[in-house]
Protein backbone atom coordinates (compact mmCIF):
# COMPACT_ATOMS: atom_id res chain seq x y z
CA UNK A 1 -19.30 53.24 41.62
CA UNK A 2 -15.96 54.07 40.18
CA UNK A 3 -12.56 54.22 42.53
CA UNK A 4 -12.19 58.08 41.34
CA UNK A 5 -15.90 58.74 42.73
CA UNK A 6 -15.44 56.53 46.10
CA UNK A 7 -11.96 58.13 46.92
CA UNK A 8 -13.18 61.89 46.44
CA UNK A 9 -15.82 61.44 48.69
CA UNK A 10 -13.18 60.11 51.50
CA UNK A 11 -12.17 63.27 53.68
CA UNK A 12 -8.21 64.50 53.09
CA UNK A 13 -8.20 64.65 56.77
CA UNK A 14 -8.88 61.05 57.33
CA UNK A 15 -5.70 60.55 55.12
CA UNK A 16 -1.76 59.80 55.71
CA UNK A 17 0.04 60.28 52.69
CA UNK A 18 4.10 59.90 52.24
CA UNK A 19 4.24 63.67 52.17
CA UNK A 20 2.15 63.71 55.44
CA UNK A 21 4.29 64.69 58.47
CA UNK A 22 5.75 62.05 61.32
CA UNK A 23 3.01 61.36 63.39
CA UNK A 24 -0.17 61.02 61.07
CA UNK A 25 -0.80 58.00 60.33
CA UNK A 26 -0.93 57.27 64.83
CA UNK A 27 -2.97 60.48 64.89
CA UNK A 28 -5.55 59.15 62.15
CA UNK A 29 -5.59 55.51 63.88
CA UNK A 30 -5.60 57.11 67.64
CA UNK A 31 -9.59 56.49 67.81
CA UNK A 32 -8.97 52.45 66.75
CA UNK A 33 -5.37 51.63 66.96
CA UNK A 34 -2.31 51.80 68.37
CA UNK A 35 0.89 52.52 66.00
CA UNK A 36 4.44 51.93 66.11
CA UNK A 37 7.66 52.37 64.16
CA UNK A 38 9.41 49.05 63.34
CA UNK A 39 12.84 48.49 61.50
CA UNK A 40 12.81 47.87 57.69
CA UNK A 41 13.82 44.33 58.06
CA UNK A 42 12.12 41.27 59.12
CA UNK A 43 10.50 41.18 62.35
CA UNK A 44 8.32 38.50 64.75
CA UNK A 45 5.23 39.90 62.71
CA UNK A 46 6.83 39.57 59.43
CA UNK A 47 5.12 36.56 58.28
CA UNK A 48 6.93 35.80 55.87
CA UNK A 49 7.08 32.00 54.39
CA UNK A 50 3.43 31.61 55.89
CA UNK A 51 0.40 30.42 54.15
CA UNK A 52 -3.27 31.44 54.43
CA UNK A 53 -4.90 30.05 57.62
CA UNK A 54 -1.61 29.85 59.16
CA UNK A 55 -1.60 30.76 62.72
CA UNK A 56 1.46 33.11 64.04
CA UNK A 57 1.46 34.11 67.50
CA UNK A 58 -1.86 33.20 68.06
CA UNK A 59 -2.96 35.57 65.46
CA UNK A 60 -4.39 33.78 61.71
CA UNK A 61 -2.29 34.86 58.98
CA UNK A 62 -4.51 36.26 55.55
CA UNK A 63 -2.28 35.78 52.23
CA UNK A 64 -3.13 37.66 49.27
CA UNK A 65 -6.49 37.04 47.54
CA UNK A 66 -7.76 35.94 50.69
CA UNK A 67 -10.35 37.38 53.05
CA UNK A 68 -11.52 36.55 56.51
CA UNK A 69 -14.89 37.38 58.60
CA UNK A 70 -15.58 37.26 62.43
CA UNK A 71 -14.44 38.09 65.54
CA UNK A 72 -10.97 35.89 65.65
CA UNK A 73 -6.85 37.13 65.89
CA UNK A 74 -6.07 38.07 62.17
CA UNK A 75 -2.61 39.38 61.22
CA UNK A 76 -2.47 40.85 57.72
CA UNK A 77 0.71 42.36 56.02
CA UNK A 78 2.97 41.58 53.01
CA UNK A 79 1.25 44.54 51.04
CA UNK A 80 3.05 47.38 48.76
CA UNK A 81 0.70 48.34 46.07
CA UNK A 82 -2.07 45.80 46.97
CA UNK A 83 -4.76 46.70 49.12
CA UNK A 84 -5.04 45.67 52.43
CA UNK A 85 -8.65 46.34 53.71
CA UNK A 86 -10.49 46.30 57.01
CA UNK A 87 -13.63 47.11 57.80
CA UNK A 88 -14.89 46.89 61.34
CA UNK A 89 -18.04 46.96 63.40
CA UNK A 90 -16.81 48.78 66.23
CA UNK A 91 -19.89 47.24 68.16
CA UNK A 92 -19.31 44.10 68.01
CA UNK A 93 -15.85 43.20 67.60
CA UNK A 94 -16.66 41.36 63.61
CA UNK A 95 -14.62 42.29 61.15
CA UNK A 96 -13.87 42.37 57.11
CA UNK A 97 -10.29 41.82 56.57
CA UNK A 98 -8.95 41.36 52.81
CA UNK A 99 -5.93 41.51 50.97
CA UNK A 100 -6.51 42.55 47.29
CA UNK A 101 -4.41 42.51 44.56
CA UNK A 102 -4.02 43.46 40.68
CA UNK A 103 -5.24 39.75 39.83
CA UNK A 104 -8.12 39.28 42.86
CA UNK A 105 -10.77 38.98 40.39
CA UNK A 106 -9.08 36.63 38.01
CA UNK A 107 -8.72 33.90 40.95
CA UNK A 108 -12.17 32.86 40.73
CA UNK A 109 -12.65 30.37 43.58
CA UNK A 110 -10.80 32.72 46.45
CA UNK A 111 -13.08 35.67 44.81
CA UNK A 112 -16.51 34.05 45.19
CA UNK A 113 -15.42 33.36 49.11
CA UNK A 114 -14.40 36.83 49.43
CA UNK A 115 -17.42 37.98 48.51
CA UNK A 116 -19.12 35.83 50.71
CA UNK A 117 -16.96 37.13 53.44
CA UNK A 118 -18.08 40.51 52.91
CA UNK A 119 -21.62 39.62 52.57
CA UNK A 120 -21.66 38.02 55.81
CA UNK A 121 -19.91 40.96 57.38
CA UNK A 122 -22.95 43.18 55.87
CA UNK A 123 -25.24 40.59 57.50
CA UNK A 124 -23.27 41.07 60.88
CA UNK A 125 -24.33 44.39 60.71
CA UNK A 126 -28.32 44.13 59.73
CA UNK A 127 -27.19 46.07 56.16
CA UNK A 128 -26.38 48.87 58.07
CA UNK A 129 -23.71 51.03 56.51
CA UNK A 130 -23.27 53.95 59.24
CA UNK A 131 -22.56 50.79 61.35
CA UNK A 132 -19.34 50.20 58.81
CA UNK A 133 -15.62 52.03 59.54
CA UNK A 134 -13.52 51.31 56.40
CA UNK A 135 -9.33 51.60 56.66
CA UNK A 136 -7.21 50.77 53.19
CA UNK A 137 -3.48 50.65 53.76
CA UNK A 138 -1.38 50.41 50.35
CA UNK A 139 1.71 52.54 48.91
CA UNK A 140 -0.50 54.68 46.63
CA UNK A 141 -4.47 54.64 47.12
CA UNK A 142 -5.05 57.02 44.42
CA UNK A 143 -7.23 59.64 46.48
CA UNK A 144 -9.05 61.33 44.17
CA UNK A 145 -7.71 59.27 41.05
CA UNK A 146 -8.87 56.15 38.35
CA UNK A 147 -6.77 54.54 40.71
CA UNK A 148 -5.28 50.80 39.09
CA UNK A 149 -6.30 47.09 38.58
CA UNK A 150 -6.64 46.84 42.58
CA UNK A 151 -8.53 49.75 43.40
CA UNK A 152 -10.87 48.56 40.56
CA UNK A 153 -11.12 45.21 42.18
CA UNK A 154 -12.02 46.73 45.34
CA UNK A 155 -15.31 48.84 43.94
CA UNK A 156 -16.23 45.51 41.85
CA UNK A 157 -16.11 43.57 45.04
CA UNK A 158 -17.67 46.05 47.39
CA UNK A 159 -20.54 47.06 44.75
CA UNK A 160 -21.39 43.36 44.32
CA UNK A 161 -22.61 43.91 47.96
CA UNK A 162 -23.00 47.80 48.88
CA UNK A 163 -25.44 49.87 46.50
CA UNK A 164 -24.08 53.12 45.47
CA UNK A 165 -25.90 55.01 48.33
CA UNK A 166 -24.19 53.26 50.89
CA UNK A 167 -20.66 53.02 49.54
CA UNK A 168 -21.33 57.02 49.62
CA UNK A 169 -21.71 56.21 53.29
CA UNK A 170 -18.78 54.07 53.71
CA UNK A 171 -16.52 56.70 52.36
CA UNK A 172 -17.64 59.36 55.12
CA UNK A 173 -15.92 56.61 57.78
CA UNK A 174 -13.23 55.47 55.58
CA UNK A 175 -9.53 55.85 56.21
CA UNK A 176 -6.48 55.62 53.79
CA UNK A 177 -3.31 54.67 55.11
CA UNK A 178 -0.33 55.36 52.87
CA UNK A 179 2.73 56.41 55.07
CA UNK A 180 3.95 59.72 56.57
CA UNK A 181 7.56 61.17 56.57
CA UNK A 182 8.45 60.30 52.98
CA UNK A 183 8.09 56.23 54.14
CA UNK A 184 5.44 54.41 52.40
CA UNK A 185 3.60 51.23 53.23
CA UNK A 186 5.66 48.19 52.62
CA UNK A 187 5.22 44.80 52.64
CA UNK A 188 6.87 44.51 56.24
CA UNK A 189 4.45 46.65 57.82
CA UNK A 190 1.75 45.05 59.66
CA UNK A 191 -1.47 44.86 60.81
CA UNK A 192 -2.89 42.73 63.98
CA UNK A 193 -7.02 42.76 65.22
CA UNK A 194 -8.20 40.79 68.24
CA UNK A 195 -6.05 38.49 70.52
CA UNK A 196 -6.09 39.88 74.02
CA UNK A 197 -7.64 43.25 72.61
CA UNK A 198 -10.91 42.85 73.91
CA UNK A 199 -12.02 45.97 72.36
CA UNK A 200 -11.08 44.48 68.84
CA UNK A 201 -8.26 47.00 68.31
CA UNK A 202 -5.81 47.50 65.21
CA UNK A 203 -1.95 46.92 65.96
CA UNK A 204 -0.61 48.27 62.92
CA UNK A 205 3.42 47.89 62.96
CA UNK A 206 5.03 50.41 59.90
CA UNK A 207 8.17 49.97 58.91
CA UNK A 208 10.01 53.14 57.93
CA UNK A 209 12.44 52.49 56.40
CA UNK A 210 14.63 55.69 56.95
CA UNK A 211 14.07 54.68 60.73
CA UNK A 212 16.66 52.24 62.66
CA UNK A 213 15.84 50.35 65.84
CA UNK A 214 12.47 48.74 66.13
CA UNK A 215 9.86 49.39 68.65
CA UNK A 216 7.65 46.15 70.02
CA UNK A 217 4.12 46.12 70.57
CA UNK A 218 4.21 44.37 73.09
């Protein structure tokens, strides 16, 4: 399936766009996160100088081209027009979590294990799509679109697992996450799953840059 096909399918109202007003993107994430406003600046989630595998506050750090599966602390950020991607089994507390870029495919080693991350997350779920909630968080997702080299990397890595029926199923629980209030998604905003959130929650921190002060999670 092609980016332009999966995107169309994805419901305007699970959406936050730039042009989307203050308050969106916590309204879209209200059922699976909790959301917060952080300075444009480094920040004690900025992870900035740390490697794949690192750990950061008890959370495991994913770098780009890198993917993780289970039930640990992840923390994923440093994302502008890449893809960050999560997919969770609200159930069970496993996730998907991925950070795709332009050259994902090219990097053949940390592809193959990606892919074996995601089939193992399909596994987690006995190939049950409806199980499946998808949320993408980039600067431009190309709703409705060809989309670019990343969004293409994305549909080549999920339809090397999902058939075309179920990515038609993934779409109707799939969330995009660009920014709201003319801020877009930027590689200091932030995502955390897991650590003392027994229910597996998403911490996403978004830096809006047209906002001052910073507002802790905590």
């Amino acid at each position: 399936m092609r980016w332009k096909t999966f995107s169309s399918l994805v419901s305007l109202d699970s959406c936050s766009f730039p042009s989307s007003s203050l308050g969106s993107i916590s309204s879209l994430l209200s059922r699976r996160g909790v959301f917060c406003q952080i300075a444009c600046d480094s920040h004690e989630w900025h992870p900035a100088r740390f490697e794949n595998n690192e750990i950061l506050n008890g959370f495991r750090y994913v770098d780009m081209n890198h993917s993780v599966f289970g039930e640990h602390p992840v923390l994923i950020s440093e994302a502008s027009c890449c893809i960050i991607v999560v997919l969770l089994d609200p159930a069970t507390g496993n996730k998907f979590c991925a950070h795709i870029s332009a050259g994902s495919e090219q990097r053949y080693r940390l592809w193959r294990f990606m892919k074996f991350d995601l089939q193992q997350y399909f596994m987690s779920i006995n190939k049950d799509i409806t199980q499946a909630e998808l949320y993408l968080f980039s600067n431009n997702l190309y709703h409705g679109k060809e989309g670019t080299h990343e969004q293409r990397n994305l549909m080549k890595l999920f339809s090397s697992v999902f058939s075309e029926a179920q990515l038609r199923q993934l779409a109707q629980a799939s969330y995009f996450v660009e920014g709201e209030a003319g801020s877009v998604w930027n590689p200091f905003c932030a995502i955390r799953i897991g650590g003392e959130n027994a229910q597996q929650m998403m911490q996403v921190s978004f830096a809006a840059c047209a906002t001052s002060g910073a507002v802790s999670l905590n």
